[in-house]
Protein backbone atom coordinates (compact mmCIF):
# COMPACT_ATOMS: atom_id res chain seq x y z
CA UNK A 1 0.00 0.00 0.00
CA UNK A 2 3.03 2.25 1.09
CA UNK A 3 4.50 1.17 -2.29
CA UNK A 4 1.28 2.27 -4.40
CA UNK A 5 0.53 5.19 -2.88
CA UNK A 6 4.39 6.84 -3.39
CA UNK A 7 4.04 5.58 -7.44
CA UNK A 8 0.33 7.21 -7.01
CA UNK A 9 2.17 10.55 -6.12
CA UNK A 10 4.70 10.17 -8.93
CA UNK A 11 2.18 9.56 -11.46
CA UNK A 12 0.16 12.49 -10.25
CA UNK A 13 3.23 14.76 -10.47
CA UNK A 14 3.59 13.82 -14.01
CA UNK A 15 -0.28 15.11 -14.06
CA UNK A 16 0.47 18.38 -12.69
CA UNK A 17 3.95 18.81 -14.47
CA UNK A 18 1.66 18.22 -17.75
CA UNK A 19 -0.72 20.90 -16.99
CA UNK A 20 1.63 23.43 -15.88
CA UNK A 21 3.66 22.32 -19.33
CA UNK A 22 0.59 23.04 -21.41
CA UNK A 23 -1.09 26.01 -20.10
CA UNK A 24 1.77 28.96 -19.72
CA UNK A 25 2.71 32.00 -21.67
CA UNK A 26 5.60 31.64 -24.05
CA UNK A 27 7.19 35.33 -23.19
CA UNK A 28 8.43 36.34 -20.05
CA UNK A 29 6.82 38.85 -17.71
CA UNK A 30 9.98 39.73 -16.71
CA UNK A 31 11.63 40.78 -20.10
CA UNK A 32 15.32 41.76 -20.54
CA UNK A 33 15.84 45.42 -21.39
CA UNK A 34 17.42 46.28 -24.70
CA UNK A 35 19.94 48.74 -23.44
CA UNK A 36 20.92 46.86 -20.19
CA UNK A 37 24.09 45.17 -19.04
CA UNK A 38 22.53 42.39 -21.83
CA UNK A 39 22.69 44.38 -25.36
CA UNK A 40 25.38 41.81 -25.93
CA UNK A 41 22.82 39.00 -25.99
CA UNK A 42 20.53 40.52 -27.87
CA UNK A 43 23.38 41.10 -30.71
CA UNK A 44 24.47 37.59 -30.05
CA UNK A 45 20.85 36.18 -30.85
CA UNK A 46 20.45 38.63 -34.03
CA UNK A 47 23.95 37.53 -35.83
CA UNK A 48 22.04 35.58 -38.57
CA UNK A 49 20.91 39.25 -39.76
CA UNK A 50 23.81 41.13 -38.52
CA UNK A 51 27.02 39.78 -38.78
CA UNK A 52 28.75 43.24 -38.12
CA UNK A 53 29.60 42.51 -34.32
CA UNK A 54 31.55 39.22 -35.25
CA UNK A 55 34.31 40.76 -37.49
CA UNK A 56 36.28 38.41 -39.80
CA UNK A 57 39.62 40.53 -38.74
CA UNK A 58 39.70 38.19 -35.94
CA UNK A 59 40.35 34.99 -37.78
CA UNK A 60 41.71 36.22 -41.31
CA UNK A 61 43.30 32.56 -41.40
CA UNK A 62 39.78 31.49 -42.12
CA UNK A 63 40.32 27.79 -44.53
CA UNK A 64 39.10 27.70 -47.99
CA UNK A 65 36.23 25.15 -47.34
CA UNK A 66 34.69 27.40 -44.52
CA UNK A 67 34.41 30.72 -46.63
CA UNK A 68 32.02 28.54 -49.58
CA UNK A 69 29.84 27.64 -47.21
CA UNK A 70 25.97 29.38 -46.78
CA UNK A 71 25.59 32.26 -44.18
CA UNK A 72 23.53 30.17 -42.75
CA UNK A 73 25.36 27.37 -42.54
CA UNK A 74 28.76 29.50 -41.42
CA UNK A 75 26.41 30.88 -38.09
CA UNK A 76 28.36 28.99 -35.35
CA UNK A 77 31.89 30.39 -37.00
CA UNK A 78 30.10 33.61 -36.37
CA UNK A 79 28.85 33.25 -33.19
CA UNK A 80 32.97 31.67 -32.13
CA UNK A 81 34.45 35.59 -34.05
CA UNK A 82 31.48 37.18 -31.78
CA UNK A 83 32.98 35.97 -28.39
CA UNK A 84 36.65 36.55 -29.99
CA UNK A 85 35.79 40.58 -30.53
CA UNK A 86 34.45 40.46 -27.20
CA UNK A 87 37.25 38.85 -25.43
CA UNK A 88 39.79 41.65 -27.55
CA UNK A 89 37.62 44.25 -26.67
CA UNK A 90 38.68 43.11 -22.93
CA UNK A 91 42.01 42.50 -23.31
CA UNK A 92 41.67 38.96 -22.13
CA UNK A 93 43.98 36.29 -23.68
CA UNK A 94 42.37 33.25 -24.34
CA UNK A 95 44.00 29.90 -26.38
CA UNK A 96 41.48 28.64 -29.39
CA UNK A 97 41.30 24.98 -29.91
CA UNK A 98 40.26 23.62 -33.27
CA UNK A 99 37.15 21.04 -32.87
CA UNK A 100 36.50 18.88 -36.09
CA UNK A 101 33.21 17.76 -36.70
CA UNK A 102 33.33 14.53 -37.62
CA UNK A 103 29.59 13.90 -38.21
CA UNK A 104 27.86 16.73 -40.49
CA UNK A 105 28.13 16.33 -44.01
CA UNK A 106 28.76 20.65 -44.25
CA UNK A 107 31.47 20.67 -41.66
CA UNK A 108 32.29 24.54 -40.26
CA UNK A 109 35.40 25.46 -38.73
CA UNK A 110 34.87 26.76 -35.35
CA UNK A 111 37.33 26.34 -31.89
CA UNK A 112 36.58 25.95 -28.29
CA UNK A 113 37.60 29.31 -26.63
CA UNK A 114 39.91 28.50 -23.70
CA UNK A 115 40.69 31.05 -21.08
CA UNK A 116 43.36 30.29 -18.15
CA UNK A 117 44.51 33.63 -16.76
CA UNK A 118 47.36 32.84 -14.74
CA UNK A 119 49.82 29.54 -14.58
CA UNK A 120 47.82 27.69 -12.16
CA UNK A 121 47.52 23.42 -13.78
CA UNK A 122 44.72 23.10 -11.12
CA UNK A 123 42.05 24.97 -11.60
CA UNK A 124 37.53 25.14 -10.78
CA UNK A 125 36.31 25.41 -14.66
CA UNK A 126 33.14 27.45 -15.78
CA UNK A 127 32.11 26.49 -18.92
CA UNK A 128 28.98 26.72 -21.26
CA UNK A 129 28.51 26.18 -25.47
CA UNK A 130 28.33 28.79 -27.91
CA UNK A 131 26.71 26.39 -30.17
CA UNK A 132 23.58 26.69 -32.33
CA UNK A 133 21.48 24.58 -34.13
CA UNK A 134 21.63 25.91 -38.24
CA UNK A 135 18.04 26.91 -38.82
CA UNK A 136 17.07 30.08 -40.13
CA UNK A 137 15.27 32.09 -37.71
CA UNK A 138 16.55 30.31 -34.48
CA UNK A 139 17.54 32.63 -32.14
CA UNK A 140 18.78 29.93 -29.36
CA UNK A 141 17.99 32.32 -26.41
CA UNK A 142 17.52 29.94 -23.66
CA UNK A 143 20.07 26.54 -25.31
CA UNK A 144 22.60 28.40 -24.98
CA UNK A 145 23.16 32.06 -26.08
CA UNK A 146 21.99 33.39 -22.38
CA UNK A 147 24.75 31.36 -20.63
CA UNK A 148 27.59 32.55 -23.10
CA UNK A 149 25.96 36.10 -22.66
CA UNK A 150 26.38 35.79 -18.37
CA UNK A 151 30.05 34.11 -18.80
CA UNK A 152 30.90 36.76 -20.93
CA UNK A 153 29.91 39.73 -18.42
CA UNK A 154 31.14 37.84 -14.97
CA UNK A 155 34.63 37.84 -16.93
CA UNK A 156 34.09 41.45 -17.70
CA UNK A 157 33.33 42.27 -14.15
CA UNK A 158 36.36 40.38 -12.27
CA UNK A 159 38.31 40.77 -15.26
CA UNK A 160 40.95 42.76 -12.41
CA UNK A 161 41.15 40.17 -10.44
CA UNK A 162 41.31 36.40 -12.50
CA UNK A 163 45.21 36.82 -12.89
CA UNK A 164 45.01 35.80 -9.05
CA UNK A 165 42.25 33.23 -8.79
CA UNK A 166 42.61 29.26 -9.64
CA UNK A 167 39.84 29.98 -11.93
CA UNK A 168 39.59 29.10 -15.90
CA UNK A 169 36.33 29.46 -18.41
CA UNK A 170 35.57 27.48 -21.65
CA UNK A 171 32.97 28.09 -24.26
CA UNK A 172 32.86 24.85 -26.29
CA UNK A 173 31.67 24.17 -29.73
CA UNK A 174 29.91 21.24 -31.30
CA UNK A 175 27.78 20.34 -28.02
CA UNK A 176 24.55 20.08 -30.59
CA UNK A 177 26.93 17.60 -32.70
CA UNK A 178 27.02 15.33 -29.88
CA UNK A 179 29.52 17.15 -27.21
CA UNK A 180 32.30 16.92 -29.52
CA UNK A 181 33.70 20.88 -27.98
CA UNK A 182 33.97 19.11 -24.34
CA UNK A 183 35.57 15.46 -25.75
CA UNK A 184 38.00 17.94 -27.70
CA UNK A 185 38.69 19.62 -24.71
CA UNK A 186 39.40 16.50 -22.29
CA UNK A 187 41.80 15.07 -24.49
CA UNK A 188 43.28 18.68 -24.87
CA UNK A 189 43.39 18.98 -20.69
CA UNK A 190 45.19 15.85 -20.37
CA UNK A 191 47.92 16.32 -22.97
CA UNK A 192 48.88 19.60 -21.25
CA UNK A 193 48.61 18.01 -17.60
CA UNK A 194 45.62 20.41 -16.47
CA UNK A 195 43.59 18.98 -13.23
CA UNK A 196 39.75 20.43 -13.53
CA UNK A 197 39.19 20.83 -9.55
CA UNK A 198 35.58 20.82 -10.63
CA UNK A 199 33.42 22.00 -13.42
CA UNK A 200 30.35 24.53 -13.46
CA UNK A 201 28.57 23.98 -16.53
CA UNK A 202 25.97 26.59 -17.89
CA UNK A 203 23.15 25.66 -19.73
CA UNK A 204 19.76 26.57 -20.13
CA UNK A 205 20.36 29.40 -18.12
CA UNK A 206 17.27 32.32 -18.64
CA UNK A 207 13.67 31.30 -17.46
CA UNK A 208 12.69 31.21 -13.90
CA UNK A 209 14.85 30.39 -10.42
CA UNK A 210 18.32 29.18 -11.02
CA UNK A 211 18.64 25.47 -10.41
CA UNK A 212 20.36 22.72 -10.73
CA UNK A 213 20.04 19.70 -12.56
CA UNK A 214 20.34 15.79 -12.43
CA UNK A 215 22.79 15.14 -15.45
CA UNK A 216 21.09 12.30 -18.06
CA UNK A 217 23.37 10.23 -20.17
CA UNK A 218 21.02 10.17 -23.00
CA UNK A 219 18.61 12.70 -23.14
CA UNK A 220 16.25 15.18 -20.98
CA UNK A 221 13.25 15.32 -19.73
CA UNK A 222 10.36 15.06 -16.55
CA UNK A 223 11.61 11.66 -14.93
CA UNK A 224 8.58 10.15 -13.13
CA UNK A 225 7.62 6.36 -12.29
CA UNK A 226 4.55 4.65 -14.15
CA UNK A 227 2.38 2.54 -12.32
CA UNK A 228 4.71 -0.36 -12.73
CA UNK A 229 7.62 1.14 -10.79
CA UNK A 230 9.62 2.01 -14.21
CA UNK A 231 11.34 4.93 -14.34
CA UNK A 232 10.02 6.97 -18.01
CA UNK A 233 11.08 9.87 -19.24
CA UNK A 234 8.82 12.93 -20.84
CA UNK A 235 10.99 14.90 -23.61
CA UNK A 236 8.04 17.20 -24.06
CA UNK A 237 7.14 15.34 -27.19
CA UNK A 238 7.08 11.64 -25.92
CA UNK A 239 7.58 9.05 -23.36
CA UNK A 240 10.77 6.53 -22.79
CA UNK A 241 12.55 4.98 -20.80
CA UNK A 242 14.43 6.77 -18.79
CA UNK A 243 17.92 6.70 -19.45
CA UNK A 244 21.41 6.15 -17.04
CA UNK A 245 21.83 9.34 -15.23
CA UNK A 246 24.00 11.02 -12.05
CA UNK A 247 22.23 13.08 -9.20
CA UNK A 248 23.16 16.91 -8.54
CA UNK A 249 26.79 16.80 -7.10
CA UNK A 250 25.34 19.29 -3.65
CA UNK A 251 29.82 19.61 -3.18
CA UNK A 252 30.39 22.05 -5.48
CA UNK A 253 28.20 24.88 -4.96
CA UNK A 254 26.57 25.95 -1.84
CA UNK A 255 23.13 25.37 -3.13
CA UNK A 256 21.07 27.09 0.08
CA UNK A 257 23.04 30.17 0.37
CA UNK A 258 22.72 30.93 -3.76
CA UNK A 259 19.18 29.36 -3.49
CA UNK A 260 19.80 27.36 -6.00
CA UNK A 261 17.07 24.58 -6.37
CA UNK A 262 17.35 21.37 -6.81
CA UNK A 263 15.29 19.60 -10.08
CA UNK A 264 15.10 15.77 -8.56
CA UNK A 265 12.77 15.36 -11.18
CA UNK A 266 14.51 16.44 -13.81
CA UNK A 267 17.40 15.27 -16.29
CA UNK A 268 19.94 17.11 -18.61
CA UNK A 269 21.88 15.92 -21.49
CA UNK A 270 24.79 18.21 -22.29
CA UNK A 271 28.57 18.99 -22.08
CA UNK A 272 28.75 18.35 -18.25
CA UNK A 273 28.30 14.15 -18.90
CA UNK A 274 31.61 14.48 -20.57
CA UNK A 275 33.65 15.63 -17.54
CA UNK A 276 31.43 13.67 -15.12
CA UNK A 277 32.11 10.31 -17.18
CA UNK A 278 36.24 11.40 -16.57
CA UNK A 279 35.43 11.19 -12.94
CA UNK A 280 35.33 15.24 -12.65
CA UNK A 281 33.34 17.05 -10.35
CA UNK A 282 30.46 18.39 -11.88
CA UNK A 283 27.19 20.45 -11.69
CA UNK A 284 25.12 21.61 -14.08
CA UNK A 285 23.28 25.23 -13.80
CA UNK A 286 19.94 25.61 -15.58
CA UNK A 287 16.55 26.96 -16.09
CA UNK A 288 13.62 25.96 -13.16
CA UNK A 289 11.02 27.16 -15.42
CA UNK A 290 10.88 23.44 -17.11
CA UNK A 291 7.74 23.81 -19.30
CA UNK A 292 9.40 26.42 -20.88
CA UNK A 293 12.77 24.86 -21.52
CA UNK A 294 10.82 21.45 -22.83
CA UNK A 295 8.16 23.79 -25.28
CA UNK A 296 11.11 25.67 -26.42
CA UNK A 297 13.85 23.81 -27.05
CA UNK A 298 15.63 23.23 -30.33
CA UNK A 299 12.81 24.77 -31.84
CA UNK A 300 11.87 28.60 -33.37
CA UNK A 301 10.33 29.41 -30.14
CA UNK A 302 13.67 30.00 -28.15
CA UNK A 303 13.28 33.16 -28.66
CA UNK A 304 15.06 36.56 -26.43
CA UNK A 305 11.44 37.39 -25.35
CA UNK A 306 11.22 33.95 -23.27
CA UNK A 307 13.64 34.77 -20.89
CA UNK A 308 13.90 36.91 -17.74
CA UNK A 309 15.97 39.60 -16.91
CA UNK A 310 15.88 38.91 -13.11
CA UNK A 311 17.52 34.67 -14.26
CA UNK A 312 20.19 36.05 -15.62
CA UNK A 313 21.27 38.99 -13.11
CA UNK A 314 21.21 35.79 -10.43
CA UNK A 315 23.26 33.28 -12.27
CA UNK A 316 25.37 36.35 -13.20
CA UNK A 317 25.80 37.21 -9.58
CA UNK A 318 26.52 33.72 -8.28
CA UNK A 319 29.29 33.29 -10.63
CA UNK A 320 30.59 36.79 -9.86
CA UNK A 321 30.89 36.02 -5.85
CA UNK A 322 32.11 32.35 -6.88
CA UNK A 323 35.52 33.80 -8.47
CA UNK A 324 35.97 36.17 -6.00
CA UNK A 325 35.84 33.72 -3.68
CA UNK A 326 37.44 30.89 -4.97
CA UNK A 327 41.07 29.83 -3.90
């Protein structure tokens, strides 16, 4: 009886997930201002009509097979030469690794974006992908352009003082192609002897309460238990089974005192499997608004208008007091 009525509470939270998932309104009531600390984003999610903030100057070494490709095609080259002028602008040195991808037939030349600032081997890593998927109109607000937006300003903000803290921040490539960016990266870590303390990993950043996020070898989605006592998985377009996954690592960040919440029911699929399958420390930052995330993913509907301002000044202030006050 115990037994039934804890899978009759499960089941019932699917019900009530499922409602809140259909009825709720696409844009935020909180939206971001135009001319705030975030006109960056809002450049970043227009680059497939204006590709005047991600000057070419920056990579004039730019191979033959990349320059015949589409505009369209060439966006994630764009959106790499975007956080490249940005990073000048600064005056922050950063190292650019070359990712190949292996599995499109229209492969584009883009690099992970590696930033160390002093000689430290050992190091807490914040990383997030620049990434898009190639569709004309997608904006990618929410998965991922938000995250590399809030990276981009913490590292403007403590820029003064990184040169002292063990602290390091990678924006990978290739994460839609099956987290090729973060494999690169591994492999890249361990030939030049670099220990990842632990990894932050930003995505999904944007709509609702920062939280944190079981991480899914497989896929994502509302993790429940049908009446049987199987664990399924809602994607927000169908039910499986629900796939091999690792609970929130609670180590890394003080979750309470950043109230942070914790998404039990919840799974994500990207780059943070890779360093938590190499034994790494490793939590995953995200969206608590979940019927948003799961009606707007990989889809038109990510749009700039979906997210709120008040998401993004947290996550941006709980990375800012996390390099000040790490080691």
């Amino acid at each position: 009886m115990v037994l039934l009525t804890i899978n009759y509470k499960s089941v019932v939270g699917l019900e009530n997930f499922l409602i809140d998932y259909i009825d709720y309104n696409i844009k935020s009531d909180d939206p971001i201002p135009k001319n705030s600390e975030y006109k960056l984003l809002f450049d970043l999610v227009n680059l497939s009509q204006d590709h005047s903030v991600a000057s070419t100057n920056y990579n004039p070494n730019e191979p033959t097979y990349n320059k015949k490709l589409s505009e369209n095609d060439k966006i994630n080259y764009y959106r790499m030469l975007f956080i490249l002028n940005y990073l000048n602008s600064l005056d922050v040195k950063y190292d650019t690794i070359c990712v190949r991808d292996k599995y499109s037939r229209i492969p584009v030349y883009t690099c992970n974006i590696f930033i160390k600032p002093n000689e430290s081997k050992e190091f807490t890593l914040i990383t997030a992908h620049y990434d898009n998927l190639k569709k004309p109109g997608y904006q990618g607000a929410l998965d991922n352009s938000a995250s590399v937006a809030i990276m981009l300003n913490a590292i403007q903000q403590c820029k003064e003082i990184l040169h002292s803290k063990n602290i390091a921040f990678l924006f990978t490539t290739l994460e839609e192609q099956g987290l090729l960016g973060a494999q690169e990266f591994m492999s890249y870590s361990k030939a030049h002897n670099l220990i990842l303390t632990n990894v932050i990993c930003l995505d999904g950043v944007g709509r609702g309460n920062l939280s944190a996020m079981n991480n899914c070898m497989g896929s994502f989605g509302f993790k429940f238990r049908d009446y049987f006592f199987s664990e399924k998985l809602f994607t927000g377009s169908q039910f499986k089974d629900c796939p091999e996954y690792s609970k929130v690592d609670k180590s890394i960040i003080d979750l309470n005192k950043y109230n942070i919440k914790t998404l039990h029911a919840f799974l994500s699929s990207t780059d943070g499997r890779v360093f938590i399958k190499d034994g790494i420390p490793t939590i995953h930052l995200t969206s608590g608004d979940i019927p948003h995330f799961l009606n707007v993913i990989h889809s038109n509907n990510d749009r700039i208008d979906g997210l709120d301002y008040s998401s993004l000044k947290q996550c941006q202030k709980v990375l800012r007091d996390i390099i000040e006050n790490v080691k």
